[in-house]
C-alpha atoms as a PDB file:
ATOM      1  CA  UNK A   1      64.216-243.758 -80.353  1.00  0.00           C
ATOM      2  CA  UNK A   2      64.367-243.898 -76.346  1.00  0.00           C
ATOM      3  CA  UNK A   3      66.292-240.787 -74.707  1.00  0.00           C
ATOM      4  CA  UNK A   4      68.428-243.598 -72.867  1.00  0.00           C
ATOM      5  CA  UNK A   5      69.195-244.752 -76.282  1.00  0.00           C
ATOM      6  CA  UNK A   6      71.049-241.615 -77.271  1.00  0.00           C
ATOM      7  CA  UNK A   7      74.263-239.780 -76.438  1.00  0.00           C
ATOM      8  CA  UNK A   8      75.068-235.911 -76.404  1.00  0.00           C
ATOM      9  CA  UNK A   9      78.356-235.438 -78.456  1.00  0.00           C
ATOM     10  CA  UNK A  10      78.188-231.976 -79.834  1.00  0.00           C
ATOM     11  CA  UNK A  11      76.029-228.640 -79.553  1.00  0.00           C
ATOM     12  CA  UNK A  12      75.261-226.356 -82.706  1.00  0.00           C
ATOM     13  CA  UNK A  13      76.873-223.007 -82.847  1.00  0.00           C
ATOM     14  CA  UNK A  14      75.384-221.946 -86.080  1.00  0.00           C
ATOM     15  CA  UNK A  15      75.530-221.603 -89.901  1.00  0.00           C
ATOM     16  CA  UNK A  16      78.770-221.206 -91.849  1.00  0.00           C
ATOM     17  CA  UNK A  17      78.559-220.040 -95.065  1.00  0.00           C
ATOM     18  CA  UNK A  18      75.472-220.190 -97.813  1.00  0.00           C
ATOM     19  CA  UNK A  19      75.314-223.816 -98.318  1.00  0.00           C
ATOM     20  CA  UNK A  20      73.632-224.643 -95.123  1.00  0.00           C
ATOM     21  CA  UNK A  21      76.958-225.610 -93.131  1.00  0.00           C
ATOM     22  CA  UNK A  22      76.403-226.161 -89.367  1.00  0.00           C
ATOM     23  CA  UNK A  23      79.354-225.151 -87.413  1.00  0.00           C
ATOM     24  CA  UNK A  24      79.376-227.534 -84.146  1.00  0.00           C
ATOM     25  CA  UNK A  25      81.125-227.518 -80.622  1.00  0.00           C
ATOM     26  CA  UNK A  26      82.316-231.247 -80.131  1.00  0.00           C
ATOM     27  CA  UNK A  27      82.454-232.918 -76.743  1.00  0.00           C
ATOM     28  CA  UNK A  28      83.716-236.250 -78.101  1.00  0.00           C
ATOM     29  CA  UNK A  29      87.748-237.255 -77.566  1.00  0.00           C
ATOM     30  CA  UNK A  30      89.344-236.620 -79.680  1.00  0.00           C
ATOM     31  CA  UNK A  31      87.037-233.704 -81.007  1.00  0.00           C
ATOM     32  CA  UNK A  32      87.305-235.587 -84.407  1.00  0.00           C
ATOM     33  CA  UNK A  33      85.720-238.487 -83.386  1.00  0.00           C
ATOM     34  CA  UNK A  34      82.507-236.697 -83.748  1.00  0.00           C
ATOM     35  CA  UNK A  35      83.351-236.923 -87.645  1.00  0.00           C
ATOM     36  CA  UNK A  36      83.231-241.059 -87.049  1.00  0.00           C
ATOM     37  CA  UNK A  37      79.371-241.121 -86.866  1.00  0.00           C
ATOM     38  CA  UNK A  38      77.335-241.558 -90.792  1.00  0.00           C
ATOM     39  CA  UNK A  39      73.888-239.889 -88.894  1.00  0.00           C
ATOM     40  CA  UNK A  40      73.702-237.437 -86.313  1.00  0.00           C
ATOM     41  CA  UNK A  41      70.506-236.869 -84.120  1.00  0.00           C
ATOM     42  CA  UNK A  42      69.763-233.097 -83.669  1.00  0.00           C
ATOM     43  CA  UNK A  43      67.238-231.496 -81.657  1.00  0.00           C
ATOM     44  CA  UNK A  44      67.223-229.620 -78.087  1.00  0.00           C
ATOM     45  CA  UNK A  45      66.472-232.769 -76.472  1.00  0.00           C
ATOM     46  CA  UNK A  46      67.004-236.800 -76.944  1.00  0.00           C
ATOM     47  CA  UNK A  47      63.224-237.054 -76.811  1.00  0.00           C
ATOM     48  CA  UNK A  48      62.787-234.556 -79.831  1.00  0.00           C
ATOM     49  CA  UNK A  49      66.121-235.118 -81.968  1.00  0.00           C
ATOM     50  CA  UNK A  50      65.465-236.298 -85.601  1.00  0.00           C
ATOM     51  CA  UNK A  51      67.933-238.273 -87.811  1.00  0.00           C
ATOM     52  CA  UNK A  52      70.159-236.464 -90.504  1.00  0.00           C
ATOM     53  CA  UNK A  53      72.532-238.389 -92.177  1.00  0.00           C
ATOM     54  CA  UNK A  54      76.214-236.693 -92.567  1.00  0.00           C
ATOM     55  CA  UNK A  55      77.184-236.115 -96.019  1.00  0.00           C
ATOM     56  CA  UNK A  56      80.912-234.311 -94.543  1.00  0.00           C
ATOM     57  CA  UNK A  57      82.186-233.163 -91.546  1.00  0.00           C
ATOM     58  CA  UNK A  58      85.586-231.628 -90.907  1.00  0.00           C
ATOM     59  CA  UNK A  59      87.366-230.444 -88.147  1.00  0.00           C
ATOM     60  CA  UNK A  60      88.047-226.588 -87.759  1.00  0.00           C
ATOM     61  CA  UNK A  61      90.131-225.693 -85.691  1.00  0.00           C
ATOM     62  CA  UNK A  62      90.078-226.855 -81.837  1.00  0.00           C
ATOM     63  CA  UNK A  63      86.947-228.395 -80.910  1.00  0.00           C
ATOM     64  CA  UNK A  64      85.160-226.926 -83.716  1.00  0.00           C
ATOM     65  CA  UNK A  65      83.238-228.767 -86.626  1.00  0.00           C
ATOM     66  CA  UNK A  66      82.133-228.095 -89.802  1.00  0.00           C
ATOM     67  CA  UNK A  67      79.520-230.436 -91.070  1.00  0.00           C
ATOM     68  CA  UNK A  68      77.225-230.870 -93.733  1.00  0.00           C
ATOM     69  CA  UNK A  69      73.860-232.597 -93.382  1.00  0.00           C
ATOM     70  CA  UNK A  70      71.414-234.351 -96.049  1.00  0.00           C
ATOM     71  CA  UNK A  71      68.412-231.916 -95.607  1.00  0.00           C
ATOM     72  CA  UNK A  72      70.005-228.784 -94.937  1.00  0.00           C
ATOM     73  CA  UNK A  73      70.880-227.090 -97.941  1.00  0.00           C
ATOM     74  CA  UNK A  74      70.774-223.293 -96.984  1.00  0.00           C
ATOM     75  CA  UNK A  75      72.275-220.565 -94.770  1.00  0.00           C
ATOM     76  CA  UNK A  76      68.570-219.491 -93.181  1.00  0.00           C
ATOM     77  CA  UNK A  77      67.754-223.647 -92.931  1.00  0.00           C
ATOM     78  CA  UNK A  78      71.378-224.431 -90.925  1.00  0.00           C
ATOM     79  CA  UNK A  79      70.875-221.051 -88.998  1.00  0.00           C
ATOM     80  CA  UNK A  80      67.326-222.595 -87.431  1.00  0.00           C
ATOM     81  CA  UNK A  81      69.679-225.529 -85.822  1.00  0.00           C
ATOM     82  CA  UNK A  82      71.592-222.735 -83.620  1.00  0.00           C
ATOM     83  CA  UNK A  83      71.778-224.214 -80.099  1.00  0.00           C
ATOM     84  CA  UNK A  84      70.440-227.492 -80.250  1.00  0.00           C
ATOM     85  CA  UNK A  85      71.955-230.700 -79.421  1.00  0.00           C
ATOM     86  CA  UNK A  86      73.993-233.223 -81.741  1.00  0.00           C
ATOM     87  CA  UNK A  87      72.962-236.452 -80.389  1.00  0.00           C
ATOM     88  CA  UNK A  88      74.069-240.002 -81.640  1.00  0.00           C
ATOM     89  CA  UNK A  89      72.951-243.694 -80.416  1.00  0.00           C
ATOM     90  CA  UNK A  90      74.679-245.358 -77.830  1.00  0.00           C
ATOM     91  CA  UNK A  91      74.991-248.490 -79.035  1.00  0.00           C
ATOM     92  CA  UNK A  92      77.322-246.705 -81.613  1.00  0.00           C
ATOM     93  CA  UNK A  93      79.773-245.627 -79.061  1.00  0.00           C
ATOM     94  CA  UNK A  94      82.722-247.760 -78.946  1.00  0.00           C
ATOM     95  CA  UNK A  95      83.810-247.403 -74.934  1.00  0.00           C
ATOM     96  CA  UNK A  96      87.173-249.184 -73.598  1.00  0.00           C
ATOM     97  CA  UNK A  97      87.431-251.148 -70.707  1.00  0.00           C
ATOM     98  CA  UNK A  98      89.240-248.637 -68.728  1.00  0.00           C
ATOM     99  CA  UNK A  99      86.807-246.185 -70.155  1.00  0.00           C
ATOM    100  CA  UNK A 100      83.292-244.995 -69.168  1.00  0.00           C
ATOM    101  CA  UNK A 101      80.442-242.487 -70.764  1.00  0.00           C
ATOM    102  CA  UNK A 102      80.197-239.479 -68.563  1.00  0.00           C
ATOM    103  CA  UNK A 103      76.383-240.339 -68.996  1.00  0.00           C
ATOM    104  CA  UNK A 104      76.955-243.843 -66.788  1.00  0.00           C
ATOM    105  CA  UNK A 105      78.821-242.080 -63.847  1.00  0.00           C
ATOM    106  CA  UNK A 106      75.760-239.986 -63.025  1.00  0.00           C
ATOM    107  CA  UNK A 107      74.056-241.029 -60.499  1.00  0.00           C
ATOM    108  CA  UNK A 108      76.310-243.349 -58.831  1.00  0.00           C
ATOM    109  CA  UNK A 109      77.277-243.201 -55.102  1.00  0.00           C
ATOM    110  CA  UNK A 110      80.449-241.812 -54.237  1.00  0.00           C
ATOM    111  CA  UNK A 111      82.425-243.804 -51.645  1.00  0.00           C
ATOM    112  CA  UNK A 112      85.372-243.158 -49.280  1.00  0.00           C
ATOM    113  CA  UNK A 113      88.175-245.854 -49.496  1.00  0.00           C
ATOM    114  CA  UNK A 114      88.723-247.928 -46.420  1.00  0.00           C
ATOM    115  CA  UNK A 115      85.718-246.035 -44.173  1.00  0.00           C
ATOM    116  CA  UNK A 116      82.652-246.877 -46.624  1.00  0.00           C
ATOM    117  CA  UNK A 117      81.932-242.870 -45.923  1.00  0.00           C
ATOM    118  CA  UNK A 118      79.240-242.149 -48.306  1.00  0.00           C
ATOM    119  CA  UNK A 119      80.460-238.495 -49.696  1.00  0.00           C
ATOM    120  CA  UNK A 120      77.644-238.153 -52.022  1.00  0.00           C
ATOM    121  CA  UNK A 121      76.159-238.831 -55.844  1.00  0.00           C
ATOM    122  CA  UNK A 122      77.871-237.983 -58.600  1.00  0.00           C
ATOM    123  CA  UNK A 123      75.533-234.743 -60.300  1.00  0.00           C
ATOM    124  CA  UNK A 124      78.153-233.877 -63.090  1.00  0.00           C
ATOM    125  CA  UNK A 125      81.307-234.499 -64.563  1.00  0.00           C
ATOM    126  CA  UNK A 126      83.327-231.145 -65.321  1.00  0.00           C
ATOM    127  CA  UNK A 127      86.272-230.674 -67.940  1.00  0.00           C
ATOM    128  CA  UNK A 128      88.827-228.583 -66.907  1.00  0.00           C
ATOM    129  CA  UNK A 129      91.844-229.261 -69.441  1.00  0.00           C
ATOM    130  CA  UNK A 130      94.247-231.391 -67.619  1.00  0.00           C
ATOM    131  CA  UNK A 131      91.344-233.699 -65.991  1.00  0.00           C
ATOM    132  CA  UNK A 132      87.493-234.414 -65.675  1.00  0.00           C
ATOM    133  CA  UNK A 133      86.162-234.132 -62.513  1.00  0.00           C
ATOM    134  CA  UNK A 134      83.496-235.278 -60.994  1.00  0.00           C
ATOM    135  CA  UNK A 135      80.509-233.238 -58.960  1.00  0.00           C
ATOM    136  CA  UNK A 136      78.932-234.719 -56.243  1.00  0.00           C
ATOM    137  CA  UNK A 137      76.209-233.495 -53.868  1.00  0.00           C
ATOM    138  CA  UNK A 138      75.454-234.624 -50.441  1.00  0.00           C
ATOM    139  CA  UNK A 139      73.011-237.048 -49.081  1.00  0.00           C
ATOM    140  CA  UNK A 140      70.177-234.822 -48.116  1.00  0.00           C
ATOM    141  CA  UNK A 141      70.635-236.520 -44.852  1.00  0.00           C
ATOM    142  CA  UNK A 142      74.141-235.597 -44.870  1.00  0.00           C
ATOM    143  CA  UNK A 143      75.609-233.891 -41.458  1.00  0.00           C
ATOM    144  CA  UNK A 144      77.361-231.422 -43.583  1.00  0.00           C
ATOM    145  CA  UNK A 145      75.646-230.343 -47.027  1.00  0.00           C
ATOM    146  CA  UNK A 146      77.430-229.591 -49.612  1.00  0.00           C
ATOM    147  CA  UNK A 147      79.680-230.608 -52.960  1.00  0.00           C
ATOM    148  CA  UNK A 148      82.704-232.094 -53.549  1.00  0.00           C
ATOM    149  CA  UNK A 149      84.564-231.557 -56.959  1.00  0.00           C
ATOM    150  CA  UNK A 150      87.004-234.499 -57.097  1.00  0.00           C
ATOM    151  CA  UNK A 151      89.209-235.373 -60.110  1.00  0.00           C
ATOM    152  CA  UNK A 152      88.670-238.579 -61.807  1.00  0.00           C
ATOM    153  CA  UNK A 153      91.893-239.547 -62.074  1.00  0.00           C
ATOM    154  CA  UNK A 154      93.791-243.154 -61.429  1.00  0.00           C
ATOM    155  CA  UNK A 155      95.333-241.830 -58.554  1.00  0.00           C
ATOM    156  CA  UNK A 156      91.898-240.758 -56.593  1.00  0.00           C
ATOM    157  CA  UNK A 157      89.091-242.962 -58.393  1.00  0.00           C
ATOM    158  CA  UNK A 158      90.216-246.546 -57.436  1.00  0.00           C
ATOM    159  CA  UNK A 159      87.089-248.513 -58.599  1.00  0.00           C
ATOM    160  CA  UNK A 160      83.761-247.790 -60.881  1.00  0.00           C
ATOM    161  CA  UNK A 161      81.077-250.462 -60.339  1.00  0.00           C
ATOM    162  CA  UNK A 162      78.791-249.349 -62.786  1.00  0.00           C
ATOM    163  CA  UNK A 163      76.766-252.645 -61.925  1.00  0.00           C
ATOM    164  CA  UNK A 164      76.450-251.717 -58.704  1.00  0.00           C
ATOM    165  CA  UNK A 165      76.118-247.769 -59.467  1.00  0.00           C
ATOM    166  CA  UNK A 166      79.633-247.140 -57.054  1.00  0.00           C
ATOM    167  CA  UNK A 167      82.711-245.343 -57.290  1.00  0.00           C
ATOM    168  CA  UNK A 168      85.413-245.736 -55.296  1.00  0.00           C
ATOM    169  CA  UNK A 169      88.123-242.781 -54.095  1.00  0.00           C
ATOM    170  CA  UNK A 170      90.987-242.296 -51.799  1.00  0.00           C
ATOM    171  CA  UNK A 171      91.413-238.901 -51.419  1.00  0.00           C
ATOM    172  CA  UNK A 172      94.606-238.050 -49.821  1.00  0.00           C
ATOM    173  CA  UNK A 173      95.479-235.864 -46.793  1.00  0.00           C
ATOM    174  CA  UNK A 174      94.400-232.105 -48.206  1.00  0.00           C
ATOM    175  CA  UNK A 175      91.298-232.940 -50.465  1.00  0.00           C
ATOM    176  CA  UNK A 176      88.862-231.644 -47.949  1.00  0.00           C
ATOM    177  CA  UNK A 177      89.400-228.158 -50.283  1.00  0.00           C
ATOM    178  CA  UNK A 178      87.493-230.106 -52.845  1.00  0.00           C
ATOM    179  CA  UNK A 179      84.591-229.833 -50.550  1.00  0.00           C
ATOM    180  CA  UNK A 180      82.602-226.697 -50.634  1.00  0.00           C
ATOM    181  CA  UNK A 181      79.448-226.486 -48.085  1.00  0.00           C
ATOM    182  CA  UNK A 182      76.038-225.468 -48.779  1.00  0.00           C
ATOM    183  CA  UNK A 183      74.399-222.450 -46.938  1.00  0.00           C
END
C-alpha cells in the first residue's frame, strides 16, 4: 500500500500483560475512535507497516488503548512492537465538511487576510488541549525568518482551500507574539 494511502492514528507504548496486549497512545478524536478501525497497519513507517487485523481494543484510561491483534499472541511478541506507528488507510477515515486531516494542512501556504501577505507553509500542526495550532515557517526568501504558531481556530483560520493548497487567517491586533524569529 502507498505511504499517501495511509494515516498515523496511534503510536505503540508497549506490552500489557502475557497475552501479547499492545498498549497504544491514540491521536484520533475522540481517542476511542481508534477502536472504530477492524485492521490496523503497524510498523515505524507507512512504507514498512504490515496489516493486523484487531480482534479487541478498549480504551484505558485517557488516550490510552488496549488492543489485541491476530498474530500477536505473547508478552515478548507485543513487546517487539514498542514504538512503532499504528497506521490505518485513508480512504477509511470518515472527515466532515468542516473538518480536515492534519496530514492535508501540511504543506499549504499560509495567507494574511485582506493583504495576500504570504506568512509562510504550514510544517506542523501542534495540540495543546484547548486548540490545534498550526506551525509555519518562512519563505526562505522571507525578509524576516522565522515561525509563526497560530491557532486553528474559527475565529483566526477563515478559509482552507485544500484544492488550491491555501489557508486563510486574520490575525488580530497582538498576534505578532505568535511569531518567533530565526537566528
Amino acid at each position: 500500500m502507498p505511504s499517501k494511502a495511509l494515516l498515523h492514528i496511534g503510536d505503540i507504548l508497549g506490552a500489557h500483560g502475557l497475552k501479547g496486549t499492545l498498549t497504544i497512545y491514540s491521536h484520533t478524536r475522540p481517542a476511542q475512535a481508534i477502536a472504530g478501525y477492524s485492521c490496523w497497519w503497524l510498523g515505524n513507517t507507512a512504507e514498512t507497516a504490515r496489516p493486523y487485523p484487531v480482534k479487541r481494543c478498549w480504551l484505558h484510561g485517557g488516550k490510552r488503548t488496549l488492543a489485541e491483534l491476530d498474530g500477536i499472541s505473547d508478552c515478548n511478541s507485543a513487546q517487539t512492537f514498542k514504538g512503532q506507528k499504528v497506521w490505518v488507510p485513508a480512504a477509511e477515515v470518515d472527515v466532515d465538511e468542516d473538518e480536515f486531516l492534519w496530514e492535508d494542512l501540511i504543506g499549504c501556504e499560509v495567507i494574511r487576510e485582506g493583504s495576500e501577505e504570504l506568512l509562510g507553509t504550514v510544517t506542523a500542526l501542534e495540540e495543546y488541549g484547548a486548540q490545534d495550532n498550526l506551525l509555519i515557517r518562512t519563505a526562505d526568501d522571507a525578509e524576516l525568518q522565522g515561525e509563526w504558531m497560530i491557532p486553528f481556530i474559527e475565529e483566526i483560520v477563515i478559509e482552507v482551500d485544500l484544492d488550491e493548497g491555501i489557508i486563510v487567517v486574520d490575525l488580530p491586533d497582538g498576534m505578532d507574539v505568535c511569531f518567533t524569529p530565526r537566528s
